[in-house]
N, C-alpha and C. Protein backbone atom coordinates (compact mmCIF):
# COMPACT_ATOMS: atom_id res chain seq x y z
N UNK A 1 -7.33 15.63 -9.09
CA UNK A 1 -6.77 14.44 -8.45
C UNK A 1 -6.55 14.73 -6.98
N UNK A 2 -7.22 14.02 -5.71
CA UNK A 2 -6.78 14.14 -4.56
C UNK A 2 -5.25 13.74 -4.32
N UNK A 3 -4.83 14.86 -3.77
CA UNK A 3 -3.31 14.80 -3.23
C UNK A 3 -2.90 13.79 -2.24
N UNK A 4 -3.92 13.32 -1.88
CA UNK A 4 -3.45 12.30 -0.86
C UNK A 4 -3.38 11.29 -1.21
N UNK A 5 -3.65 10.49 -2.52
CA UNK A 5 -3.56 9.22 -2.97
C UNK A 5 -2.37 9.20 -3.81
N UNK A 6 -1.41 8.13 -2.97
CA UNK A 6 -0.18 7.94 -3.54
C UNK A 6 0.59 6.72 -5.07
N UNK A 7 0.73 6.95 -5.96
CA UNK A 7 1.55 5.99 -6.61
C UNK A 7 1.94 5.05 -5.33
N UNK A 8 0.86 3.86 -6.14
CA UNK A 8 1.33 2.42 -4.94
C UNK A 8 2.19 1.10 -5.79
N UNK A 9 2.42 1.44 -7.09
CA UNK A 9 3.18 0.59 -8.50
C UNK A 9 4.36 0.84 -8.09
N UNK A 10 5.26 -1.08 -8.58
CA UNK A 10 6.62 -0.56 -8.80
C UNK A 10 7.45 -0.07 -7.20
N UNK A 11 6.81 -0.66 -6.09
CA UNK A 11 8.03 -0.69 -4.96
C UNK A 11 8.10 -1.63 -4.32
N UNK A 12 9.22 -1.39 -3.86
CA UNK A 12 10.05 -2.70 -2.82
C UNK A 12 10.39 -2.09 -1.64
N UNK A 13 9.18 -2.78 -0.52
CA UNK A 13 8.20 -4.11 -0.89
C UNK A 13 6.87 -3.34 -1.51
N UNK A 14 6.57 -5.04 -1.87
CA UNK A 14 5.51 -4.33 -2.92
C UNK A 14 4.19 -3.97 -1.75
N UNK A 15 3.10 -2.88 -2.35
CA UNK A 15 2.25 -2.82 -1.53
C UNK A 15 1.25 -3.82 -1.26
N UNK A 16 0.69 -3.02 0.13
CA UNK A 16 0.23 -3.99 0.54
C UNK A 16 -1.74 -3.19 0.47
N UNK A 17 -2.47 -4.70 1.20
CA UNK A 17 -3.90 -4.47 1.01
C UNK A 17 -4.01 -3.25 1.52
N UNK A 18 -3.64 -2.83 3.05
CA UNK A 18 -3.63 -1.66 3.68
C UNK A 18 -3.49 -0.02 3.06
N UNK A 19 -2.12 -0.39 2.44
CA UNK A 19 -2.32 0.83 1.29
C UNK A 19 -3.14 0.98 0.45
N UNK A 20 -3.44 -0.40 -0.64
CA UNK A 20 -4.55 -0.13 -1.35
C UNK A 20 -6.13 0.74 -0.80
N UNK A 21 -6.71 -0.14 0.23
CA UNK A 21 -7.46 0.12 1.00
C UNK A 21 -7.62 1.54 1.36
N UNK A 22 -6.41 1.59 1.84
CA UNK A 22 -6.33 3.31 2.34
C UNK A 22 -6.62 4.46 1.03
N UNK A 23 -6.32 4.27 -0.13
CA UNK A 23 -5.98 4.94 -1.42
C UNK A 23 -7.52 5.10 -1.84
N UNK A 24 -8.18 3.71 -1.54
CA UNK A 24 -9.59 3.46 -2.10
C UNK A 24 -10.12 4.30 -0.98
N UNK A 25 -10.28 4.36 0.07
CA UNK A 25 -11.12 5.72 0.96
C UNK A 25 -10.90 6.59 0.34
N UNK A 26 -9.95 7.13 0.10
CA UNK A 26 -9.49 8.60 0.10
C UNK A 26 -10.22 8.68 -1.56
N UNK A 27 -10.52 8.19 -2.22
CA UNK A 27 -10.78 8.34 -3.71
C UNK A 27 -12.11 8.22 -3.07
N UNK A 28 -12.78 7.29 -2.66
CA UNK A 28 -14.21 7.37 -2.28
C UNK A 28 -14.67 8.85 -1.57
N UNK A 29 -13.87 8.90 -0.68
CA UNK A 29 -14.41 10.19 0.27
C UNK A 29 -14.34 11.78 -1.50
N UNK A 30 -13.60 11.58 -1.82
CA UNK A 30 -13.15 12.83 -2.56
C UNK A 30 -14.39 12.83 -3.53
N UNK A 31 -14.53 11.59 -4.25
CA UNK A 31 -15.80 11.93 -5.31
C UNK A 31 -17.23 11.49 -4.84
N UNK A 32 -17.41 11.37 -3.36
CA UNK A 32 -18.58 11.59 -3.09
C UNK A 32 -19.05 12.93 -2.23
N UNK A 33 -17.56 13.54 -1.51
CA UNK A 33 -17.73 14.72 -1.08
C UNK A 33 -18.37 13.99 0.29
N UNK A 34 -18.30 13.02 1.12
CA UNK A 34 -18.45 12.73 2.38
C UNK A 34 -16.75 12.17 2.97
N UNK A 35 -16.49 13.26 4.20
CA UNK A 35 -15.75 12.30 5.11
C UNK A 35 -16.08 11.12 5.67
N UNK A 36 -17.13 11.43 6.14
CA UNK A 36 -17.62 9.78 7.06
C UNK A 36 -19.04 10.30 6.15
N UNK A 37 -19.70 9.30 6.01
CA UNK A 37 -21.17 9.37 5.54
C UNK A 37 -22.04 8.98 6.14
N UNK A 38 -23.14 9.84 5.98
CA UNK A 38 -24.48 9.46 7.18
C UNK A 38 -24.09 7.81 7.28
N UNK A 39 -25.27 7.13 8.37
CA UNK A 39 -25.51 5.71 8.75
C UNK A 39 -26.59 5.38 7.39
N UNK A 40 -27.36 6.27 6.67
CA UNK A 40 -28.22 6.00 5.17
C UNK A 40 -27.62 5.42 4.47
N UNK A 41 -26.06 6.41 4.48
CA UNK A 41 -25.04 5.98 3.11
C UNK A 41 -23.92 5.22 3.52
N UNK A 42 -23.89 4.68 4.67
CA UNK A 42 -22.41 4.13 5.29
C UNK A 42 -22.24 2.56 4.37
N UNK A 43 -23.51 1.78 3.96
CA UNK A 43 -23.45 0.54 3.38
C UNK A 43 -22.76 0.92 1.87
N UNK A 44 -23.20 1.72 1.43
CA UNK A 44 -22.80 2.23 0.06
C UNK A 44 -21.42 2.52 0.20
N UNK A 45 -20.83 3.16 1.31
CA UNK A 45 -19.50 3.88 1.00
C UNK A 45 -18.29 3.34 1.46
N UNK A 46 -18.89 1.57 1.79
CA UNK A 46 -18.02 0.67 2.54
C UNK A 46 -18.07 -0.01 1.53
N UNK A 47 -19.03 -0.72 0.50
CA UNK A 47 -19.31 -1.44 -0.40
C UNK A 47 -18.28 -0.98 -1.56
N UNK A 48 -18.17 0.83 -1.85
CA UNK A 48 -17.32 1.53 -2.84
C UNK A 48 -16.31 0.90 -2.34
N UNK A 49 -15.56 1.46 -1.00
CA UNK A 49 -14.27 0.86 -1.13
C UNK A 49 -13.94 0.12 -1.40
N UNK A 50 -14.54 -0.81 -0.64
CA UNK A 50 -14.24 -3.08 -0.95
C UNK A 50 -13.89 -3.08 -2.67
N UNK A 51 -14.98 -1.95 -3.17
CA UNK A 51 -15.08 -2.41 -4.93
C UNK A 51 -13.15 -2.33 -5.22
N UNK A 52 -13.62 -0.77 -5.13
CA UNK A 52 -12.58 -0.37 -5.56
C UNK A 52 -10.86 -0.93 -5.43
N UNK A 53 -11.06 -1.49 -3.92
CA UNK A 53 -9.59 -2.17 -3.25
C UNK A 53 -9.22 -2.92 -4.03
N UNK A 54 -10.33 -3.73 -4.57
CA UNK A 54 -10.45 -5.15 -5.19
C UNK A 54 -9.94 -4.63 -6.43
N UNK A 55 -10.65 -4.18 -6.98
CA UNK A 55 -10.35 -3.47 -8.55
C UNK A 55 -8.89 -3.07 -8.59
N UNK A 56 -8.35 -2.10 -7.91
CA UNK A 56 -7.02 -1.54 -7.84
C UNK A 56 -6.14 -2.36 -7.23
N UNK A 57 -6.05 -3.18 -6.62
CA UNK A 57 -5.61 -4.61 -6.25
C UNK A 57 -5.09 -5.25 -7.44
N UNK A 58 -5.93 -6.01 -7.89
CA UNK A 58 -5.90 -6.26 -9.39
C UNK A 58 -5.32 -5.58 -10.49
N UNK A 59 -5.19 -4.33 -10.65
CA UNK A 59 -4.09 -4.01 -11.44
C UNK A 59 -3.56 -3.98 -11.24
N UNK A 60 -2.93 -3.57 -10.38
CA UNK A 60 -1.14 -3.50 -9.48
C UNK A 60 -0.62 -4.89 -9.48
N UNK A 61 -1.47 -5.84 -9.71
CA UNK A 61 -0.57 -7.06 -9.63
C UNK A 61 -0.57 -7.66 -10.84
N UNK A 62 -1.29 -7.20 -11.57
CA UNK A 62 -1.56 -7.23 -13.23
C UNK A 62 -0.18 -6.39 -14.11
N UNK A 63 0.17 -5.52 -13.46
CA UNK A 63 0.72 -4.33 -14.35
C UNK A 63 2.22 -4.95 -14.28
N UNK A 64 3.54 -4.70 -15.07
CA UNK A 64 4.35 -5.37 -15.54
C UNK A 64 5.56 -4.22 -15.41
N UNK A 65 6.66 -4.04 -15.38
CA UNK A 65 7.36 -3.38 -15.64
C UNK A 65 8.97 -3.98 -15.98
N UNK A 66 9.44 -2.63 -16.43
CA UNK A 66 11.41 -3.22 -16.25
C UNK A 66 12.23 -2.59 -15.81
N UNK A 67 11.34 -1.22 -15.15
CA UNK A 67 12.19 -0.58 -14.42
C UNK A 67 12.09 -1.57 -12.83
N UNK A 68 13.78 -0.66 -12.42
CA UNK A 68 13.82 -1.28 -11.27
C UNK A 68 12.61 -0.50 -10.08
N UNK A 69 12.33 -1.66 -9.06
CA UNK A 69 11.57 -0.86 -8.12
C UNK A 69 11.92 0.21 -7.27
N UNK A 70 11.01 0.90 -6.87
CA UNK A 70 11.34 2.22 -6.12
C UNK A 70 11.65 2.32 -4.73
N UNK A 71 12.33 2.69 -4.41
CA UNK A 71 12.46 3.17 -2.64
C UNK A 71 11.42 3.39 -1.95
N UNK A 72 11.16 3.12 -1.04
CA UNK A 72 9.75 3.66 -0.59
C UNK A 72 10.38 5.07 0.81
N UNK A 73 11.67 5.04 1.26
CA UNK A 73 12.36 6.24 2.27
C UNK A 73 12.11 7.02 0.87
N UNK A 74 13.46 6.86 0.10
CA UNK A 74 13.70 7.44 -0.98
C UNK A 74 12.76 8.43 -1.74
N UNK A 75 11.58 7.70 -1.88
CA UNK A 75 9.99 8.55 -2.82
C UNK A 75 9.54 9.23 -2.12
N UNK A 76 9.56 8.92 -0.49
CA UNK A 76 8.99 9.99 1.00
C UNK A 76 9.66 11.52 0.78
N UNK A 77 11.54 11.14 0.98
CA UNK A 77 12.08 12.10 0.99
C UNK A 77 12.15 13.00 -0.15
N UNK A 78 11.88 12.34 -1.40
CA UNK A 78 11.98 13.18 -2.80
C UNK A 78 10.44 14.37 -2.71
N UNK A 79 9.73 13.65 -1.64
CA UNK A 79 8.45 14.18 -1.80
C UNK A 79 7.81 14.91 -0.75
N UNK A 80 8.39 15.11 0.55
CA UNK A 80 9.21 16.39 1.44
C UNK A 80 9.84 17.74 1.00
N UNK A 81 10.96 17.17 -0.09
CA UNK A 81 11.84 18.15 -0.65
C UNK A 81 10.63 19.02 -1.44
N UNK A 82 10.08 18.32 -2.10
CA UNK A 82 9.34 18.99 -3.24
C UNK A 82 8.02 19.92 -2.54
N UNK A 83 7.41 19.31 -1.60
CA UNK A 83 6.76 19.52 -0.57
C UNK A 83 7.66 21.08 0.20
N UNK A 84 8.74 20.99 0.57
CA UNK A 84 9.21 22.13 1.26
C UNK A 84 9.50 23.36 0.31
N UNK A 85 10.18 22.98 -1.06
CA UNK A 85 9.96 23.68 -2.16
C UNK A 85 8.93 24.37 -2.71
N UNK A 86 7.79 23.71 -2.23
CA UNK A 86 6.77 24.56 -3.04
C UNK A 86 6.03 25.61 -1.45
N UNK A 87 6.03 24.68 -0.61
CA UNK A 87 5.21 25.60 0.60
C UNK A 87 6.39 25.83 1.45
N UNK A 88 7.64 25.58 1.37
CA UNK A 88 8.23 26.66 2.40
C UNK A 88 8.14 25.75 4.04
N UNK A 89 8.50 26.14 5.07
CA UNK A 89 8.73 25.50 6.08
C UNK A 89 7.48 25.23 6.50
């Protein structure tokens, strides 16, 4: 699982396209193994994202819960701590 794609479910405020968007690169770049991709593959790896935004879009606004929503400072700082815990300063 790339470390950089964050739990976007379940906060207040709820997310937005931008995050999605952003989540969908970072999943694209990771399982195609391109940062930026040639100008051959750039139609393909713009087309993935759009898919994907769309797709993961759609569940997040699909998905249901009863817990209360999350902090979004709150989940940063829990995730610093844990972050400084494991690597140190």
């Amino acid at each position: 699982m790339c470390r950089n794609i964050k739990t976007l479910f379940n906060f207040d405020p709820p997310v937005t396209e931008e995050e999605v968007r952003a989540a969908s690169l970072q999943f694209v770049r990771k399982i195609s193994g391109f940062n930026k991709p040639s100008k051959a593959n750039e139609a393909a790896f713009i087309a993935a994202i759009d898919d994907i935004a769309a797709i993961s879009m759609g569940l997040l606004t699909s998905l249901e819960t009863t817990a209360l929503p999350k902090n979004r400072e709150e989940e940063a700082a829990k995730a610093r701590e844990r972050g400084l815990a494991r690597f140190g300063d």
